[in-house]
C-alpha atoms as a PDB file:
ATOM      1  CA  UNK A   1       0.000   0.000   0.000  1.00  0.00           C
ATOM      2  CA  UNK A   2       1.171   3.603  -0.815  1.00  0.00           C
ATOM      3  CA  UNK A   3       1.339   5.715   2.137  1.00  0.00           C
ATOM      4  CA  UNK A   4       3.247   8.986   0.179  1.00  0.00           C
ATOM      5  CA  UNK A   5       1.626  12.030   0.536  1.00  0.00           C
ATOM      6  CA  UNK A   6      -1.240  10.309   2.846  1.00  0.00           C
ATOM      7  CA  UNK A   7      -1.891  11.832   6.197  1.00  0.00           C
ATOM      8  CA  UNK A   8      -1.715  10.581   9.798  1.00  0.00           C
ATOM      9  CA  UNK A   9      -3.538  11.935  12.622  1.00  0.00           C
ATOM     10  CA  UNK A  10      -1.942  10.558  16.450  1.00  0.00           C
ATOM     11  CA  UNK A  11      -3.051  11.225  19.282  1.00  0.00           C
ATOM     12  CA  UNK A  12      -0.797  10.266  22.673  1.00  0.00           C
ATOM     13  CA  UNK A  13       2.072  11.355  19.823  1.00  0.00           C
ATOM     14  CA  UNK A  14       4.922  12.788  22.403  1.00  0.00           C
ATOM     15  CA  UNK A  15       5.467   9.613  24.158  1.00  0.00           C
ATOM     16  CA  UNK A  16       5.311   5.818  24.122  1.00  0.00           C
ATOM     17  CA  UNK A  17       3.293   3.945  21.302  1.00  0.00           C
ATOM     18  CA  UNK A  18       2.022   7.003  19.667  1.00  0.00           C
ATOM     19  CA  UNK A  19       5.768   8.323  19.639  1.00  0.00           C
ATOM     20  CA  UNK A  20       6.524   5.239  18.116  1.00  0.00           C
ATOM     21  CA  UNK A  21       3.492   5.077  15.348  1.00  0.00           C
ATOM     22  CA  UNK A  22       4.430   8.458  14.563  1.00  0.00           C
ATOM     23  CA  UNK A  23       8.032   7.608  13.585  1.00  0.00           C
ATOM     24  CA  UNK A  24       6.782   4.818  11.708  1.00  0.00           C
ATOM     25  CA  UNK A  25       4.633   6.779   9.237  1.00  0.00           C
ATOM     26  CA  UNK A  26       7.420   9.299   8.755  1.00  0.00           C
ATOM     27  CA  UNK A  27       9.521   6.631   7.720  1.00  0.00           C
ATOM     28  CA  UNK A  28       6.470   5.531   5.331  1.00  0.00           C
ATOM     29  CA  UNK A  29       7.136   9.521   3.747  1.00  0.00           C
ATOM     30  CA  UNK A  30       3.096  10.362   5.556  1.00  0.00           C
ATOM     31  CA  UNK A  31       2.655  13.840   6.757  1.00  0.00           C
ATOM     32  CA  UNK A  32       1.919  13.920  10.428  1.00  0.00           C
ATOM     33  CA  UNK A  33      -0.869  16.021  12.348  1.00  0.00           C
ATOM     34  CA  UNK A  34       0.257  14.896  16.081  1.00  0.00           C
ATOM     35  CA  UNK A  35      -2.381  15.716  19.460  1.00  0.00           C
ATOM     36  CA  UNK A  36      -0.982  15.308  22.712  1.00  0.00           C
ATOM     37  CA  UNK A  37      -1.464  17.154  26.397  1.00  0.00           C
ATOM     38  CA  UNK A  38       0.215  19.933  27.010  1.00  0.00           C
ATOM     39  CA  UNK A  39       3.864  20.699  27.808  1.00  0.00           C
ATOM     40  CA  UNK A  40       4.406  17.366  26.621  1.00  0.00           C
ATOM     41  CA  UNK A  41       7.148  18.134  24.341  1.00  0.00           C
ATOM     42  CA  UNK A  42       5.027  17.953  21.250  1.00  0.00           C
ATOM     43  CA  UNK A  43       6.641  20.602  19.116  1.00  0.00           C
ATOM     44  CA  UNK A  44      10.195  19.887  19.510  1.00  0.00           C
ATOM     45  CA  UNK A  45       9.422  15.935  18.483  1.00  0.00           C
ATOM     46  CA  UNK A  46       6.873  17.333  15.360  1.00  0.00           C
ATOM     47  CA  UNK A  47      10.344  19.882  14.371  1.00  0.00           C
ATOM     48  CA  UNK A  48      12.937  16.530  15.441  1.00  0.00           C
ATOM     49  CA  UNK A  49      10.378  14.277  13.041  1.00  0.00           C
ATOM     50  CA  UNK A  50      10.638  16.967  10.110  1.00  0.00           C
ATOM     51  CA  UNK A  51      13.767  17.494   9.773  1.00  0.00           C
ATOM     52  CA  UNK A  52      14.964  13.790  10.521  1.00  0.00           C
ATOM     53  CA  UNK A  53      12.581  12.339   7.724  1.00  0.00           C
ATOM     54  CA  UNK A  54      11.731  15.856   5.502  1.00  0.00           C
ATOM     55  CA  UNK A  55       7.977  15.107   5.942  1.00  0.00           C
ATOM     56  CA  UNK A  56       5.411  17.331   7.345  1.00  0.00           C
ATOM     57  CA  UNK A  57       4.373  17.612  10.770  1.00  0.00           C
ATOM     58  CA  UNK A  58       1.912  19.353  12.376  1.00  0.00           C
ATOM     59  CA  UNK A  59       0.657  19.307  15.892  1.00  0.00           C
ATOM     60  CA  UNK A  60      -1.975  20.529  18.638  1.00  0.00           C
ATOM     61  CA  UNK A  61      -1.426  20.232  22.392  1.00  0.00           C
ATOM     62  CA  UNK A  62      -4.417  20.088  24.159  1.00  0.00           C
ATOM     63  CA  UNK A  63      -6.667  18.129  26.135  1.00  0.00           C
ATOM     64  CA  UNK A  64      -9.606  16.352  24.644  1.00  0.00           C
ATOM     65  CA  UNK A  65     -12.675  15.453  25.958  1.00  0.00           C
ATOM     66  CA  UNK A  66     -16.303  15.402  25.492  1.00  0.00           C
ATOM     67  CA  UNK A  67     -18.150  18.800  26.593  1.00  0.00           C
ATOM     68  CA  UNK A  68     -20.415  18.067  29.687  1.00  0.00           C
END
């Protein structure tokens, strides 16, 4: 399957398995939209990610739920 140019949207992407699943589809050349809480460390990983694999990667810290 061709993953070029597709997009991936992680959440949990600044540590563990949804560090790890990130990496992965940069290696597959898949631009990245990464979620994770904040002050995780999220945009120095999506800026590491870029650069280390030239693909695109976006992110959004924040916390989400369903509104009550």
């Amino acid at each position: 399957m061709e993953f070029h140019d597709r997009w991936a949207l992680i959440t949990g992407a600044s540590m563990g398995l949804g560090r790890a699943f990130a990496v992965e589809c940069a290696g597959r050349d898949m631009r990245l939209f990464l979620v994770a809480l904040p002050n995780s460390g999220l945009p120095e990983l999506a800026a590491q990610i870029a650069k280390e694999y030239g693909t695109e990667a976006r992110w959004l810290e924040g916390v989400l739920r369903a509104a009550t």
